[in-house]
Protein backbone atom coordinates (compact mmCIF):
# COMPACT_ATOMS: atom_id res chain seq x y z
CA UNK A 1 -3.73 1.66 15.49
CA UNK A 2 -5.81 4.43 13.63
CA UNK A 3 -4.92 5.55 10.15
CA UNK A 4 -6.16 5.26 6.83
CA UNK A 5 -3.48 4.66 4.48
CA UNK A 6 -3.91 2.75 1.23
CA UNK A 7 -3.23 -0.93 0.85
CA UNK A 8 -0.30 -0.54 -0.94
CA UNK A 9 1.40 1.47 1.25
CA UNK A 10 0.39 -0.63 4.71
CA UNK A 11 4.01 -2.06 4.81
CA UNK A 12 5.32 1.11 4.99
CA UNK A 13 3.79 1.85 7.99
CA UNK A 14 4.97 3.99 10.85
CA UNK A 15 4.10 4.75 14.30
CA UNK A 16 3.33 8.61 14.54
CA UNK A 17 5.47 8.61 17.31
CA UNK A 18 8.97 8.04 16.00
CA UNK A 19 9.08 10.87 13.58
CA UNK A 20 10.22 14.01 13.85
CA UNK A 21 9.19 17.46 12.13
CA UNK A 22 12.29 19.02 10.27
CA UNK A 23 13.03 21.42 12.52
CA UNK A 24 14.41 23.97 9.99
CA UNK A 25 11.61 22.52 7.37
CA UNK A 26 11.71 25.99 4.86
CA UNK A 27 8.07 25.58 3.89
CA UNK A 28 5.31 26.89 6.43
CA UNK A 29 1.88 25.28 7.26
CA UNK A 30 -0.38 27.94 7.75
CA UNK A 31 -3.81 26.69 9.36
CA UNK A 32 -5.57 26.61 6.01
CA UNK A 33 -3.26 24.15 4.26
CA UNK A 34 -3.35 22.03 7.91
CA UNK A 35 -7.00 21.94 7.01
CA UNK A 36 -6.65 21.19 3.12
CA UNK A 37 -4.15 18.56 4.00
CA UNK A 38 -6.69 16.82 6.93
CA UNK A 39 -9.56 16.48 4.87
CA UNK A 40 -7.67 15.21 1.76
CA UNK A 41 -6.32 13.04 3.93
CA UNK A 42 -9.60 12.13 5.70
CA UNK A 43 -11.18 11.64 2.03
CA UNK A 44 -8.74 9.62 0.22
CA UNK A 45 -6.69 8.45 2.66
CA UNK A 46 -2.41 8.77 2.71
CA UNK A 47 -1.97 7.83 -0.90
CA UNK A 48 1.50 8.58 -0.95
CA UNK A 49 4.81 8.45 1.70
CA UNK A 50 5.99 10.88 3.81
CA UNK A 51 10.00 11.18 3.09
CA UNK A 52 12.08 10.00 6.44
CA UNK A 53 15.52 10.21 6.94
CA UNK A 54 16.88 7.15 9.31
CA UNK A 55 16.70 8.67 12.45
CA UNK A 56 13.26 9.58 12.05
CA UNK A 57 13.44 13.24 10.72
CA UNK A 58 10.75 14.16 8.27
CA UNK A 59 12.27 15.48 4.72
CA UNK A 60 8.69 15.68 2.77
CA UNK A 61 5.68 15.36 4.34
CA UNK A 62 5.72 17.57 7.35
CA UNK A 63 2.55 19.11 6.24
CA UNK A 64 1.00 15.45 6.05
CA UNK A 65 2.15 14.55 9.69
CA UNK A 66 1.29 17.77 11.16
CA UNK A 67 -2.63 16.88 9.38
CA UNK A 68 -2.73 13.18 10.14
CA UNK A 69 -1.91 13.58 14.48
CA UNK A 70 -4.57 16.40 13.92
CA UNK A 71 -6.82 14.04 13.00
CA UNK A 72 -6.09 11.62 15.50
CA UNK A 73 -3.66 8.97 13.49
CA UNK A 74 -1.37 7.12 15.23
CA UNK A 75 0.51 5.58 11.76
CA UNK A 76 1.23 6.78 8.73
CA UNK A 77 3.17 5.72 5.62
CA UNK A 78 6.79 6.69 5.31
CA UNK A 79 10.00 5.12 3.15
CA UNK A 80 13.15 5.95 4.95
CA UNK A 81 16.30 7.24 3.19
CA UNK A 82 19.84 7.30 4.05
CA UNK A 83 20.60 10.86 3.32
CA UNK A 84 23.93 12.93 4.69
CA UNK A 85 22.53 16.40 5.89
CA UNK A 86 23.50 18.18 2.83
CA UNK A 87 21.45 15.64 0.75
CA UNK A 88 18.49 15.95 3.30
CA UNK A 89 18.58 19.83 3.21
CA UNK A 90 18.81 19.91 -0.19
CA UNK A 91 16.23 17.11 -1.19
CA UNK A 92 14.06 18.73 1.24
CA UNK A 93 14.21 22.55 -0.68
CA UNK A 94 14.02 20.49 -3.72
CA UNK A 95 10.69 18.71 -2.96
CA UNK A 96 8.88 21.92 -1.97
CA UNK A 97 10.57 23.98 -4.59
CA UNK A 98 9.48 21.90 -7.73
CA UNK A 99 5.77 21.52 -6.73
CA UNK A 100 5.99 25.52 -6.30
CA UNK A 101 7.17 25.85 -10.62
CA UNK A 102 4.08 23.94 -11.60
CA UNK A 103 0.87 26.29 -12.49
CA UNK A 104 -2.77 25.41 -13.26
CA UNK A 105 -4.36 24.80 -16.78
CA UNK A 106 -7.46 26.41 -15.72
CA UNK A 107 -9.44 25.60 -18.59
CA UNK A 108 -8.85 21.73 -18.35
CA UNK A 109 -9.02 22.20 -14.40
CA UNK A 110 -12.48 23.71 -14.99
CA UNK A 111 -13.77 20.96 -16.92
CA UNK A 112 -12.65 18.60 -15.04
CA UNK A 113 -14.36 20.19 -12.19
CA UNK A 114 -17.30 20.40 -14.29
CA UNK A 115 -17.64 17.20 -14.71
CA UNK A 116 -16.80 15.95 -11.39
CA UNK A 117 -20.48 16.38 -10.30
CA UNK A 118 -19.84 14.45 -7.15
CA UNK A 119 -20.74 14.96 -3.70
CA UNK A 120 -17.06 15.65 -2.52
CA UNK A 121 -17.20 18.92 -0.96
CA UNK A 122 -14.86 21.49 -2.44
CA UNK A 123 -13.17 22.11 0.65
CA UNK A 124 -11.51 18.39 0.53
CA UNK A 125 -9.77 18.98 -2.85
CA UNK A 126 -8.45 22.54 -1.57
CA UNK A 127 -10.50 25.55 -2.96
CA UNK A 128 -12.84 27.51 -1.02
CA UNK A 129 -16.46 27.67 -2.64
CA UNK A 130 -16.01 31.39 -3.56
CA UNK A 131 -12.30 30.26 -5.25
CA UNK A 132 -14.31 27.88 -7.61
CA UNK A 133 -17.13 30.06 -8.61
CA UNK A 134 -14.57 32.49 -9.13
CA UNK A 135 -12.70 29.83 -11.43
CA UNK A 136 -15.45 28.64 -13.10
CA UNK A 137 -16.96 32.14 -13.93
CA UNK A 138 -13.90 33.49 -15.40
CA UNK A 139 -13.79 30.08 -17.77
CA UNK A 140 -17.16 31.11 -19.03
CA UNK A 141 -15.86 33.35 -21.50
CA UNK A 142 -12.74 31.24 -21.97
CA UNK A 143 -12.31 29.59 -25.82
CA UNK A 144 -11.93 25.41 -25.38
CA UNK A 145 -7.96 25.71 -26.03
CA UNK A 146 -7.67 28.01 -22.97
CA UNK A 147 -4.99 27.15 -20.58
CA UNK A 148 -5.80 29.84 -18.18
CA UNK A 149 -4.22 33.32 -17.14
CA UNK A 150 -0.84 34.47 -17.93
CA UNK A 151 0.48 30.95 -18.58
CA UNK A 152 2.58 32.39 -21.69
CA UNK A 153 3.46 35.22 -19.42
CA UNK A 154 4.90 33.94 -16.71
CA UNK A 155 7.40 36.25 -14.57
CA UNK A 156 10.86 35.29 -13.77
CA UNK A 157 11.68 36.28 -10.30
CA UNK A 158 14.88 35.83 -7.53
CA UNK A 159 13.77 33.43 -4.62
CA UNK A 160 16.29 33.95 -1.86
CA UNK A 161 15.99 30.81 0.59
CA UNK A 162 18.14 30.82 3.62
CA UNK A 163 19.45 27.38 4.78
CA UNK A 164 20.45 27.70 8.32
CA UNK A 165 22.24 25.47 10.59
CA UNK A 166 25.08 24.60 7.85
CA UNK A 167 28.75 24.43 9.61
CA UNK A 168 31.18 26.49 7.27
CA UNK A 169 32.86 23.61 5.86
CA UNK A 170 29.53 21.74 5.00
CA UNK A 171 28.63 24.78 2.93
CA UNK A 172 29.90 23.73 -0.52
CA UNK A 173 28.22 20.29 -0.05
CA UNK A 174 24.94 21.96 0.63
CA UNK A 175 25.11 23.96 -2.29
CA UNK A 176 26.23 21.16 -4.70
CA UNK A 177 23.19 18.81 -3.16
CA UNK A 178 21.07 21.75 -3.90
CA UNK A 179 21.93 22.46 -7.45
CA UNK A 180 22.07 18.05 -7.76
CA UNK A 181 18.48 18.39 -6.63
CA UNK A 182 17.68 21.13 -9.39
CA UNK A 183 19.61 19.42 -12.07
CA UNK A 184 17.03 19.24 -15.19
CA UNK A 185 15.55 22.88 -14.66
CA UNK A 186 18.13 25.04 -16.73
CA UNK A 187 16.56 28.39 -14.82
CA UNK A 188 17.30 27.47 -11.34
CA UNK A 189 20.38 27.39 -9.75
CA UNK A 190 21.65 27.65 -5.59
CA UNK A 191 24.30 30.05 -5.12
CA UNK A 192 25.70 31.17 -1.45
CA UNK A 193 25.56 34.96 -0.52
């Protein structure tokens, strides 16, 4: 058995084998976040679950899987749900789509940078060298309350996601697990086209 999941999360283990990508997963895994991903993983170990539904089929964490059998694992955490497939869709948009309305504090991110001082390459916590010099130049001039660019100027914008797969009548449950999902963020709502 090779992994390297933390103690807490050993009973939760799970042979690679019985789960299953989302095959309509929305969010994309481009060869550079398959790389972050790996060598987080191969740093820190899985320090939190991947997101199963029963049968096996990943709702969060398809990123995680795809990195952990690239690095050889034949376990990894996972907490299984009983979801219907309008909760699963939905949970899944959800998961992606909340992580994506966070933003940086670049001056705090900077200092904590800063003071990391460690011998953790950059690479394992996700930035390219040039992406932190770039960072950390730019706070140079900063004042110590900065919270980095355009944070009080952030753009509203239309994000059209396209759920496929959904039988007519399951339509309206999709939709209301959707907005469920969002409930809390006033400015987003699902509506069908």
């Amino acid at each position: 058995m090779k992994h390297s999941v933390v103690d807490d999360l050993l009973p939760y283990l799970t042979p690679i084998e019985e789960l299953t990508p989302d095959p309509a997963n929305v969010r994309l895994h481009p060869e550079r976040n398959l790389r972050a991903n790996a060598a987080s993983l191969r740093r820190f170990g899985q320090r939190k679950p991947i997101v199963v539904n029963r049968d096996g089929t990943i709702e969060a964490g398809n990123g995680t899987l795809e990195a952990a059998r690239d690095l050889g694992w034949t376990h990894v955490a996972a907490v299984r749900v009983e979801d219907d497939s309008a909760t699963a869709v939905a949970y899944a948009i959800a998961d992606n789509r909340t992580a994506e309305l966070a933003h940086w504090d670049y001056a705090n991110l900077g200092r904590q940078l800063d003071a990391l001082q460690t011998d953790i390459p950059v690479d394992d916590l996700g930035f390219t060298t040039e992406e932190l010099d770039a960072l950390l130049d730019g706070l140079d001039t900063g004042g110590e309350g900065d919270e980095g660019e355009g944070d009080d100027q952030e753009e509203e914008h239309d994000v059209d996601i396209r759920v496929e797969g959904v039988k007519p009548r399951d339509k309206d449950d999709v939709l209301e697990a959707i907005n469920a999902a969002l409930e809390g963020h006033d400015h987003l709502t699902a509506e069908a086209y």
